[in-house]
C-alpha atoms as a PDB file:
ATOM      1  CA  UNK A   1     149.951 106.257  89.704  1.00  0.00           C
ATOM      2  CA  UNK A   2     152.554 109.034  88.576  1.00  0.00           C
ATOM      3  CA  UNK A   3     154.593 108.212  91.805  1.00  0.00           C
ATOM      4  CA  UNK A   4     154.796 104.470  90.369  1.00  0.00           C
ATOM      5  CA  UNK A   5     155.599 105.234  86.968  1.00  0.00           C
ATOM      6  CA  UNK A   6     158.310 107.783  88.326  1.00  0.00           C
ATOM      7  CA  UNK A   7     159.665 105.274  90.413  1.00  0.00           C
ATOM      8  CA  UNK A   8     160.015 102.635  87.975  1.00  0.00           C
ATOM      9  CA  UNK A   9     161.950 104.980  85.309  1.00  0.00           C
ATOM     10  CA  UNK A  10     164.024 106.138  88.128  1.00  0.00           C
ATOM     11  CA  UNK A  11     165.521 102.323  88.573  1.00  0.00           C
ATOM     12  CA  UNK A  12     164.636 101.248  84.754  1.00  0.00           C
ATOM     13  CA  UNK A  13     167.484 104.398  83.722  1.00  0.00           C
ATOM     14  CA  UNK A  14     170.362 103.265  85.301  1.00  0.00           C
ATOM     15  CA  UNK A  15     169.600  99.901  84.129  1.00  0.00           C
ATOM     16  CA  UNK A  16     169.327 100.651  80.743  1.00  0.00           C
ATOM     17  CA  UNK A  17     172.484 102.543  81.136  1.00  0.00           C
ATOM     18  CA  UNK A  18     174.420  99.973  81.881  1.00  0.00           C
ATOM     19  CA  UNK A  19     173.037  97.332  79.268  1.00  0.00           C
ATOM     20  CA  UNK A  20     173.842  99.930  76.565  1.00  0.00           C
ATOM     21  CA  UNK A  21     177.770 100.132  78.073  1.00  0.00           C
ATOM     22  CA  UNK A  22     177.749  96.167  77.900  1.00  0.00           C
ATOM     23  CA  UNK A  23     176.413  95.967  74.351  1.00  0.00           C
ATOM     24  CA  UNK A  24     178.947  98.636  73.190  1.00  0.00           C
ATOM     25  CA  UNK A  25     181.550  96.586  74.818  1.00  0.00           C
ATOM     26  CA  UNK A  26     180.525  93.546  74.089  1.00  0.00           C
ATOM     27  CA  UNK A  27     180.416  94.377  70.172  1.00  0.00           C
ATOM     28  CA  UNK A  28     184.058  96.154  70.172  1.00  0.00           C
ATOM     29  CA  UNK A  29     185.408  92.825  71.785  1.00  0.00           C
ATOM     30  CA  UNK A  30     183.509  90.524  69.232  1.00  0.00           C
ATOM     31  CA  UNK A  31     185.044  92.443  66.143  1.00  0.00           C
ATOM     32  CA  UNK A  32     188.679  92.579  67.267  1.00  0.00           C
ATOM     33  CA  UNK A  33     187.755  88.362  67.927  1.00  0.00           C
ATOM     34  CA  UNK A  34     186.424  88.069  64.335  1.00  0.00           C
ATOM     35  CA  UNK A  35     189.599  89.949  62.729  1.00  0.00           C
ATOM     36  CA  UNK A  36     192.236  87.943  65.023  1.00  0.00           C
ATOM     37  CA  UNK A  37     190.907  84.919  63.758  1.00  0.00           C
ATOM     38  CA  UNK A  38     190.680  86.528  59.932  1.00  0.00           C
ATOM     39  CA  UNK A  39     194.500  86.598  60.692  1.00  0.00           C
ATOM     40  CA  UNK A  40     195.178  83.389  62.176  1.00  0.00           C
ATOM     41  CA  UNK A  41     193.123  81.748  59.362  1.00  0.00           C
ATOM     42  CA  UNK A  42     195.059  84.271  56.211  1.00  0.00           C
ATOM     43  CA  UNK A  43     198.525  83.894  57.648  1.00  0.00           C
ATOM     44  CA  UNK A  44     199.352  80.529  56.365  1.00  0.00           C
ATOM     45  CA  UNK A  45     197.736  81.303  53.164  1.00  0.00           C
ATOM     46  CA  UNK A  46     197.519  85.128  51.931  1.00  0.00           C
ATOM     47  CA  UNK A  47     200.881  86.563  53.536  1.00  0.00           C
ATOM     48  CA  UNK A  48     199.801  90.370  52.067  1.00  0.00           C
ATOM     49  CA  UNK A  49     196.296  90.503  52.924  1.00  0.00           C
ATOM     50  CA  UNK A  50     197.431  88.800  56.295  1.00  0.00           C
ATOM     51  CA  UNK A  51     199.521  91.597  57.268  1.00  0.00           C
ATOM     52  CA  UNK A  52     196.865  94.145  55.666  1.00  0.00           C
ATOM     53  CA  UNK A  53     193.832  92.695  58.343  1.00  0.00           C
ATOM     54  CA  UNK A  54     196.949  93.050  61.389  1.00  0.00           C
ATOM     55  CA  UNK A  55     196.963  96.777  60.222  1.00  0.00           C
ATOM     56  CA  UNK A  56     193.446  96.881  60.484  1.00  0.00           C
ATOM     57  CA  UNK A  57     193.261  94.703  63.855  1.00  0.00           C
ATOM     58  CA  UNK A  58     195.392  97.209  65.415  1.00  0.00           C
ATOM     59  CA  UNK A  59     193.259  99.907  64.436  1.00  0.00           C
ATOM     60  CA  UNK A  60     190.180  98.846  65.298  1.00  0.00           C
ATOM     61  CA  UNK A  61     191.854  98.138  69.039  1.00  0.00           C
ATOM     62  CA  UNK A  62     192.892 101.636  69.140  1.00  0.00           C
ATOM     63  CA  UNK A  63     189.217 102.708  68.273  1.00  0.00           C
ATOM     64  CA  UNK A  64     188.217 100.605  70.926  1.00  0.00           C
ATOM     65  CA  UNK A  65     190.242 101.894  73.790  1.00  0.00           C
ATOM     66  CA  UNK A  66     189.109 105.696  72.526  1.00  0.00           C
ATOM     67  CA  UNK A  67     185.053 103.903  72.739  1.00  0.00           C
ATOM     68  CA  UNK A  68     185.794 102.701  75.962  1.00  0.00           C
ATOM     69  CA  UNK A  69     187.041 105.830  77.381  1.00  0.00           C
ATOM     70  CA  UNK A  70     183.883 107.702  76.267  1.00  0.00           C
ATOM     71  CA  UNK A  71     181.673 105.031  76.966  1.00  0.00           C
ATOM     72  CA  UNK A  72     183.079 105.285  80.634  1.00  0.00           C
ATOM     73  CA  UNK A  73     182.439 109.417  80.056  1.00  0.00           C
ATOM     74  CA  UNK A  74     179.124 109.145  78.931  1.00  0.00           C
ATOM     75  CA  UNK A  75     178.256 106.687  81.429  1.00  0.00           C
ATOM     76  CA  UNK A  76     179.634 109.113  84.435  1.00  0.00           C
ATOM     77  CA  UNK A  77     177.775 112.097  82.624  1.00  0.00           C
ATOM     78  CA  UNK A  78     174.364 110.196  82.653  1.00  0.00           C
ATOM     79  CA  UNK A  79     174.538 108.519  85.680  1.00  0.00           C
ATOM     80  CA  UNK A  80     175.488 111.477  87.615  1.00  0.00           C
ATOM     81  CA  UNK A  81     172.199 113.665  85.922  1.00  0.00           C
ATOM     82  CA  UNK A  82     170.215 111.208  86.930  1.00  0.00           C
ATOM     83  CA  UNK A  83     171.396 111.070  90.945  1.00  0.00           C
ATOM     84  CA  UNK A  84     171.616 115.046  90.721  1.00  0.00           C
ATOM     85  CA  UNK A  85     167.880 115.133  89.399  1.00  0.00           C
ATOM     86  CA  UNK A  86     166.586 113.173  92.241  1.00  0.00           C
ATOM     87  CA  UNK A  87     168.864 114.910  95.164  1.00  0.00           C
END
């Protein structure tokens, strides 16, 4: 019964893996949506606090791009442990 178990976590890891990189992703991309359309929405009527949520849109796309790239680090890191444990 060990073998079973072992071989399930062995396939369940790389799995999880990858639906924690989506979720990550998925969030970054559905708070820069929310804030572009905070814009679109405040241009026509706040001008100041318009141009205050662009400074913060561009922001949070830079903190994206630096999530991404460790997301895409992390991901490498795990997913090569886990092939070097079972070679």
């Amino acid at each position: 019964i060990l073998i079973i178990i072992d071989t399930i976590s062995l396939f369940i890891r790389p799995l999880a893996l990858g639906v924690r990189l989506t979720a990550n992703l998925t969030a970054g991309h559905l708070l820069i949506q929310l804030t572009s359309t905070a814009v679109l929405a405040l241009l026509s009527t706040i001008t100041t606090l318009s141009i205050l949520t662009i400074i913060i849109l561009f922001l949070l796309i830079i903190l994206e791009l630096a999530l991404a790239i460790i997301q895409a680090y992390v991901f490498v890191l795990l997913l090569s442990l886990c092939l070097q444990e079972n070679i």
